[in-house]
Protein backbone atom coordinates (compact mmCIF):
# COMPACT_ATOMS: atom_id res chain seq x y z
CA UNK A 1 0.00 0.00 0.00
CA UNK A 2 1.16 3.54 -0.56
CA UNK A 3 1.54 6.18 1.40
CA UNK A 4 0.27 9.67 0.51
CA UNK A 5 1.27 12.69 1.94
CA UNK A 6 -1.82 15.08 2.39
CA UNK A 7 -0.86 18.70 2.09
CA UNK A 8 -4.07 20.60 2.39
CA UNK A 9 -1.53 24.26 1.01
CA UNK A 10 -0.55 22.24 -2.01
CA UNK A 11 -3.90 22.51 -3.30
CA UNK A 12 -4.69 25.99 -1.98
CA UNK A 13 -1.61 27.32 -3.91
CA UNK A 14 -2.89 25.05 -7.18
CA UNK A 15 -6.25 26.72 -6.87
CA UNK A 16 -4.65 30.43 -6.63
CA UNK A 17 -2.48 29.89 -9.48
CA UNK A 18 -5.18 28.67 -11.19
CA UNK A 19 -7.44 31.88 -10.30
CA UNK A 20 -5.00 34.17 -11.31
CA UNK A 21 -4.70 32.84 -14.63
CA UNK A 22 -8.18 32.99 -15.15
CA UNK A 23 -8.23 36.92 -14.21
CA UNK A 24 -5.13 37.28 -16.62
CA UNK A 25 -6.92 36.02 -19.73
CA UNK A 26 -10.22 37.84 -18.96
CA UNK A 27 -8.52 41.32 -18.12
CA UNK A 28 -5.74 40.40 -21.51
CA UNK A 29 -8.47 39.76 -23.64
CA UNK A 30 -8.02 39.27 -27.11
CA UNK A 31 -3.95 40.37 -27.52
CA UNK A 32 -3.23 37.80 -24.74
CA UNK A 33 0.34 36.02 -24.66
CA UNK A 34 -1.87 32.81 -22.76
CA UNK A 35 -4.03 30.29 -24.55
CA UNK A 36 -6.88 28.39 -22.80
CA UNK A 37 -5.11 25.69 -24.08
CA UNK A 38 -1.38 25.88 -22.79
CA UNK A 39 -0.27 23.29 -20.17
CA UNK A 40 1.93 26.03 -18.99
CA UNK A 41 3.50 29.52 -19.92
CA UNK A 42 7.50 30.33 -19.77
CA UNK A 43 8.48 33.72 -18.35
CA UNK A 44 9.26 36.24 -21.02
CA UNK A 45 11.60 39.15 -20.75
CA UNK A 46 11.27 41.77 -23.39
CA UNK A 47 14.14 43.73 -24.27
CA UNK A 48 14.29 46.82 -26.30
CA UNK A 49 17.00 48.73 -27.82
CA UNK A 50 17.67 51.10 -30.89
CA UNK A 51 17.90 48.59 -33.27
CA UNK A 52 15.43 45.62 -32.08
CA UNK A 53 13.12 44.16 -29.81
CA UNK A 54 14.77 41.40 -28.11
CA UNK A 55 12.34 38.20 -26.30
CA UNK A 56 14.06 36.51 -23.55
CA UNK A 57 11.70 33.19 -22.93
CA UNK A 58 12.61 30.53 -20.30
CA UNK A 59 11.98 26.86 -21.77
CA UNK A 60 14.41 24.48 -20.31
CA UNK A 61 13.73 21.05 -21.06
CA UNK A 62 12.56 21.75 -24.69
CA UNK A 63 13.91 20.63 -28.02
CA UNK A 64 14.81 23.53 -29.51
CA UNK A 65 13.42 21.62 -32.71
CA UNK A 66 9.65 21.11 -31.33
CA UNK A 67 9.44 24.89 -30.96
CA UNK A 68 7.34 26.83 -33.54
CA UNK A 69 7.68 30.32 -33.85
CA UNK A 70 5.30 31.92 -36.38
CA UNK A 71 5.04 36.17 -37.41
CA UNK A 72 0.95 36.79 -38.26
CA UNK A 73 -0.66 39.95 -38.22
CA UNK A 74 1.82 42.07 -36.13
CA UNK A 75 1.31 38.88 -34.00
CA UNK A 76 4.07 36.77 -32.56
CA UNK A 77 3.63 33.63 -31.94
CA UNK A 78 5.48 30.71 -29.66
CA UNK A 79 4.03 26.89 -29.61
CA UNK A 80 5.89 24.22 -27.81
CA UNK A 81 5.76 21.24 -25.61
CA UNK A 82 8.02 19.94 -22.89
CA UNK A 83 7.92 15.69 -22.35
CA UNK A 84 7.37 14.26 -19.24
CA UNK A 85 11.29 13.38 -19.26
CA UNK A 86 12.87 10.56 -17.25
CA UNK A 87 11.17 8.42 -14.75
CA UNK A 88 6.94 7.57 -15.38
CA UNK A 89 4.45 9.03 -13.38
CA UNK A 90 4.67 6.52 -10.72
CA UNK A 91 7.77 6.69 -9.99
CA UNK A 92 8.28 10.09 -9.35
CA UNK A 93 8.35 11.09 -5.54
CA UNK A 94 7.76 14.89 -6.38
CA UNK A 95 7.17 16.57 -9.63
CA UNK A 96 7.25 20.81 -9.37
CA UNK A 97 8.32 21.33 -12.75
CA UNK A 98 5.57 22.28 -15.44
CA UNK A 99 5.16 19.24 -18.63
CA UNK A 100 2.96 19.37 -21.81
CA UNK A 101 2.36 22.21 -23.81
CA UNK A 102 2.68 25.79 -24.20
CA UNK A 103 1.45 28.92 -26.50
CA UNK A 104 2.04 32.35 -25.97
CA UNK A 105 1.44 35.44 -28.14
CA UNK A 106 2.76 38.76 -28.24
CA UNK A 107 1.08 41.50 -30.47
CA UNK A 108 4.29 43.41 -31.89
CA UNK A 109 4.64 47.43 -32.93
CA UNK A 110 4.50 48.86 -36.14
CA UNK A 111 8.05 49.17 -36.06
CA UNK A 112 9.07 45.69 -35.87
CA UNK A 113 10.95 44.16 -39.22
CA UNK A 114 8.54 40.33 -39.77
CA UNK A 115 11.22 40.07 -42.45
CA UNK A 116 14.19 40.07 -40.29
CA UNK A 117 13.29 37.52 -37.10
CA UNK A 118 15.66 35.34 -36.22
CA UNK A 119 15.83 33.11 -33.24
CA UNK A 120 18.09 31.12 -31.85
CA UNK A 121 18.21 28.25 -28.61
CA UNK A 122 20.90 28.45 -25.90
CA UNK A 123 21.25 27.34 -21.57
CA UNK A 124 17.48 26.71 -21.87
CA UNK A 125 16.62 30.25 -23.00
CA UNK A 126 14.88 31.00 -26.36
CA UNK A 127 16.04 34.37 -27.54
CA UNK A 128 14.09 36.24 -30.42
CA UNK A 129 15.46 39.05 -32.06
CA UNK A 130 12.84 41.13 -33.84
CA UNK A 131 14.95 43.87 -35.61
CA UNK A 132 12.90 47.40 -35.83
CA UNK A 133 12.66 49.00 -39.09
CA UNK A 134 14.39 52.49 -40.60
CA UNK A 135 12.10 54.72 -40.06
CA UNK A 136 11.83 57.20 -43.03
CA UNK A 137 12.50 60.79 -42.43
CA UNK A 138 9.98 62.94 -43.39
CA UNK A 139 10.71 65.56 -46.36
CA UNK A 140 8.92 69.37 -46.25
CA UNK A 141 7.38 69.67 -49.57
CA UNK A 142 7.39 73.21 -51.05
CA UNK A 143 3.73 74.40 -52.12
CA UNK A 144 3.85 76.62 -55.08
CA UNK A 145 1.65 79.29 -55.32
């Protein structure tokens, strides 16, 4: 027979987390970076300079491969999963660490170059380099009279 520890704060905590994200999608609304259907969400930094916007996104554990970044709409958009990894369910004696899928999007300025993305996988940390583009100077034009 096993033996189950009962931890009535465990599940308190669960439930908070789980109210919280349901007030961040309703206040989000439509440009939302969560999707009803992500297992979890990595933590984003977002960077900007005076060349580019830079995306900092936390996803340890996952192939660099199964990520699927897509540029729609002035809409940015990250899909990817994380495995369970080693050991089955069973056997585990404490699992803290988020599995399954993930989505988040990130509506983007005007001044972001789709053309130019490039992304790239390193220590666990996705890094996506939108570059912004040159910004035409505007010209005085002479009215003749």
């Amino acid at each position: 027979m096993r033996v189950f520890r009962y931890d009535p704060w465990t599940l308190l905590e669960q439930f908070r987390n789980e109210i919280n994200h349901l007030s961040d999608t309703q206040e989000n609304g439509h440009g939302n970076s969560y999707v009803a259907t992500s297992d979890w969400a990595p933590a984003v930094d977002i960077v900007e300079d005076n060349e580019a916007y830079v995306l900092l996104v936390d996803v340890p554990g996952v192939d660099p491969e199964k990520i699927d970044i897509q540029m729609e709409n002035s809409v940015l958009s990250i899909k990817g999963e994380r495995t369970s990894g080693q050991g089955q369910p069973e056997s585990r004696k404490r699992a803290e660490r988020p599995r399954g899928t993930f989505h988040r999007r990130f509506s983007l300025p005007d001044a972001a170059d789709a053309d130019r993305i490039a992304a790239r996988c390193r220590n666990g940390v996705l890094e996506i380099s939108i570059p912004k583009q040159q910004r035409i100077q505007a010209r005085k034009i002479a009215v003749e009279g």
